[in-house]
Protein backbone atom coordinates (compact mmCIF):
# COMPACT_ATOMS: atom_id res chain seq x y z
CA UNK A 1 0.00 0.00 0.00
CA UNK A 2 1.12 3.03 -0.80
CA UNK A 3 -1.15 5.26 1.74
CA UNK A 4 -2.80 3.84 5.13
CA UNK A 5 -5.55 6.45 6.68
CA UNK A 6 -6.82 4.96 9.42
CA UNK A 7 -9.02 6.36 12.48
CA UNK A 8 -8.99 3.17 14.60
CA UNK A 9 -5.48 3.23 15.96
CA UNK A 10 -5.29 0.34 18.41
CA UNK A 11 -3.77 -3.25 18.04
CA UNK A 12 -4.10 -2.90 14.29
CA UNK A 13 -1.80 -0.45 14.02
CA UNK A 14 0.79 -2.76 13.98
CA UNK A 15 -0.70 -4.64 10.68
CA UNK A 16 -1.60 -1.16 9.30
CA UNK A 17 2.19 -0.88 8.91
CA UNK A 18 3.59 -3.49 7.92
CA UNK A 19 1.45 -3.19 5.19
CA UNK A 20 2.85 0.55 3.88
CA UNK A 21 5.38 -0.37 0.80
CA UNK A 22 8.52 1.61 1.21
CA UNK A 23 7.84 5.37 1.37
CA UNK A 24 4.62 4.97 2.19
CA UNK A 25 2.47 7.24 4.50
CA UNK A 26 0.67 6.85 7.01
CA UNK A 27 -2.37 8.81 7.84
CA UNK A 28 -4.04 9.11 11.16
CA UNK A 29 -7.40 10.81 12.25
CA UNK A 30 -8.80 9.53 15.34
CA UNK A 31 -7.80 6.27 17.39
CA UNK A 32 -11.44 4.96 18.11
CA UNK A 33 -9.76 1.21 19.24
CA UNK A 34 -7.34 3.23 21.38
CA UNK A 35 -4.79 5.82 21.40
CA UNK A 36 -1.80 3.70 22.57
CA UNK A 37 0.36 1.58 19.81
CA UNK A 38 3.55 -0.26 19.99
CA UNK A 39 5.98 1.08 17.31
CA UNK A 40 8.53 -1.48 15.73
CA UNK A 41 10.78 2.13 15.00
CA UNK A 42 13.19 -0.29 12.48
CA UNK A 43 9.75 -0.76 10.78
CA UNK A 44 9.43 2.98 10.71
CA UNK A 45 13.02 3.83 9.36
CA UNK A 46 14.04 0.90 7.14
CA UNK A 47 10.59 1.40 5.09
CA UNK A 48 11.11 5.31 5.42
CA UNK A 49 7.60 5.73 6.09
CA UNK A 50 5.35 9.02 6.83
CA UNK A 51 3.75 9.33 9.50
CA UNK A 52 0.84 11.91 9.47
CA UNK A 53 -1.68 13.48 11.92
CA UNK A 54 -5.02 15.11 10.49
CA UNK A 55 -7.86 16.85 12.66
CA UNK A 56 -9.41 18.64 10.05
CA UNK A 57 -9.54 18.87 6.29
CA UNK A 58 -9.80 21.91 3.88
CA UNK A 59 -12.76 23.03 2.01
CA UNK A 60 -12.04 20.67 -1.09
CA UNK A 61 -10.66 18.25 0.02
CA UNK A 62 -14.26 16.04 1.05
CA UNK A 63 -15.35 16.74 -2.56
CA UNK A 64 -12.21 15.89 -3.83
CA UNK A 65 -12.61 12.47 -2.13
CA UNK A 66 -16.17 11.55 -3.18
CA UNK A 67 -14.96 12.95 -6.63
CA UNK A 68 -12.61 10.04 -6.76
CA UNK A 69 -14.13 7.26 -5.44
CA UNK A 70 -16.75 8.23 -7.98
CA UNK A 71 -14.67 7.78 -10.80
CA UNK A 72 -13.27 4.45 -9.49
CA UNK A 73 -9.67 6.14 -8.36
CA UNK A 74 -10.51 5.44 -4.20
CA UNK A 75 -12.03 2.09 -3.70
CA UNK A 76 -13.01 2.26 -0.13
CA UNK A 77 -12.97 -1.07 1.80
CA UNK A 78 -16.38 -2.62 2.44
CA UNK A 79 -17.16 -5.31 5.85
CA UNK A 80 -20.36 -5.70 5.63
CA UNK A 81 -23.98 -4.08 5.35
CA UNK A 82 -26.70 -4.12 7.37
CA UNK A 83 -30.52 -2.78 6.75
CA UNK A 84 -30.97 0.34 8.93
CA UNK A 85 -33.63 -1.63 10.57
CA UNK A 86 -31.07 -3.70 12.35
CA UNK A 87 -28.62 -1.37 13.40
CA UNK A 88 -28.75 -2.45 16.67
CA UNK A 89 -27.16 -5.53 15.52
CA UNK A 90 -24.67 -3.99 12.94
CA UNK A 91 -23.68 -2.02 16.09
CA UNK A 92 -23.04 -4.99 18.48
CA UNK A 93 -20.53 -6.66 15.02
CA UNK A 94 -19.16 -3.19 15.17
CA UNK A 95 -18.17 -2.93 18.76
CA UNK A 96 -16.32 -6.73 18.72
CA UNK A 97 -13.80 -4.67 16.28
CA UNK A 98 -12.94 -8.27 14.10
CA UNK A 99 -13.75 -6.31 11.00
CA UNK A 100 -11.78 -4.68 8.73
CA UNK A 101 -13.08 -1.70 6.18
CA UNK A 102 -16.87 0.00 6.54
CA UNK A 103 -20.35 -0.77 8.15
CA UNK A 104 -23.28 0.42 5.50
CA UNK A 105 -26.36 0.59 6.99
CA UNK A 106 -29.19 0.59 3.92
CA UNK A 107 -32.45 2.23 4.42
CA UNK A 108 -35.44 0.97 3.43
CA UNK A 109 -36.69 2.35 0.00
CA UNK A 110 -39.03 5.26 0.13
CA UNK A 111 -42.40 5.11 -0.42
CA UNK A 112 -43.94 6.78 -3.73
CA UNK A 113 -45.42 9.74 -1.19
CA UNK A 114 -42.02 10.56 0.71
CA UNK A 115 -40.20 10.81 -2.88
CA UNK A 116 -42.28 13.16 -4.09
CA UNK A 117 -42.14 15.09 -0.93
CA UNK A 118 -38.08 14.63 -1.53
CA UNK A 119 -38.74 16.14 -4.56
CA UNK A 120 -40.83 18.54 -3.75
CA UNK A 121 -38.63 19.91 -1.63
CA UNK A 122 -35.43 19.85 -3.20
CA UNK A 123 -37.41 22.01 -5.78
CA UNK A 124 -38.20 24.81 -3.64
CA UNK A 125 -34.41 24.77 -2.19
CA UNK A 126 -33.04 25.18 -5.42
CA UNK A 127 -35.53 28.06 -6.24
CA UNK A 128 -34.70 29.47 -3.13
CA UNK A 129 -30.76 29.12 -4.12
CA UNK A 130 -31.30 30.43 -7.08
């Protein structure tokens, strides 16, 4: 891998990089499985890898990102899906932290009635905006 961003932190920090090729970088936003890590520094050195801290992006950057995964550039790493319905469950897989990429919870579809209420009201926001 050429670029790791990762806001779990934790014990799979370790795997995180081992898996940067040499020169790769490694992003970090948030340590949700914990803020400790054990550092192998040869690891670090031998690989001359990057290590980077983010809190907050600029304005285009977020665009940028959905920009790219929509043209195929960013494949972001899928665990599983769940229907919004049982979230309580996808919750309880989420908190056992044996996965690896995202959670997707899927709404049900709309009914006929809310889309056209969708659609009624993203009409009068964009005459508004305009």
């Amino acid at each position: 891998m050429d670029v790791v961003i990762d806001n779990v932190a934790g014990p799979p920090f370790h795997t995180m990089m081992q898996v940067l090729k040499a020169g790769g970088r490694y992003v970090s936003s948030g340590a949700i499985a914990g803020p400790l890590v054990s550092l192998d520094m040869r690891l670090m050195y031998l690989k001359d890898i990057t290590l980077i801290g983010c809190t907050a992006w600029d304005e285009p950057v977020f665009p940028n990102l959905i920009s790219s995964i929509e043209k195929g550039k960013i494949k972001p790493l899928l665990a599983t899906t769940f229907a919004l319905e049982n979230i309580a469950e996808a919750q309880q897989e989420f908190t056992k932290k044996n996965h690896i990429g995202k959670f997707v919870l899927i709404p049900p579809p709309l009914s006929r009635q809310q889309r056209q209420l969708s659609i009624n009201r993203r009409t009068r926001v964009l005459m508004f905006g305009q």
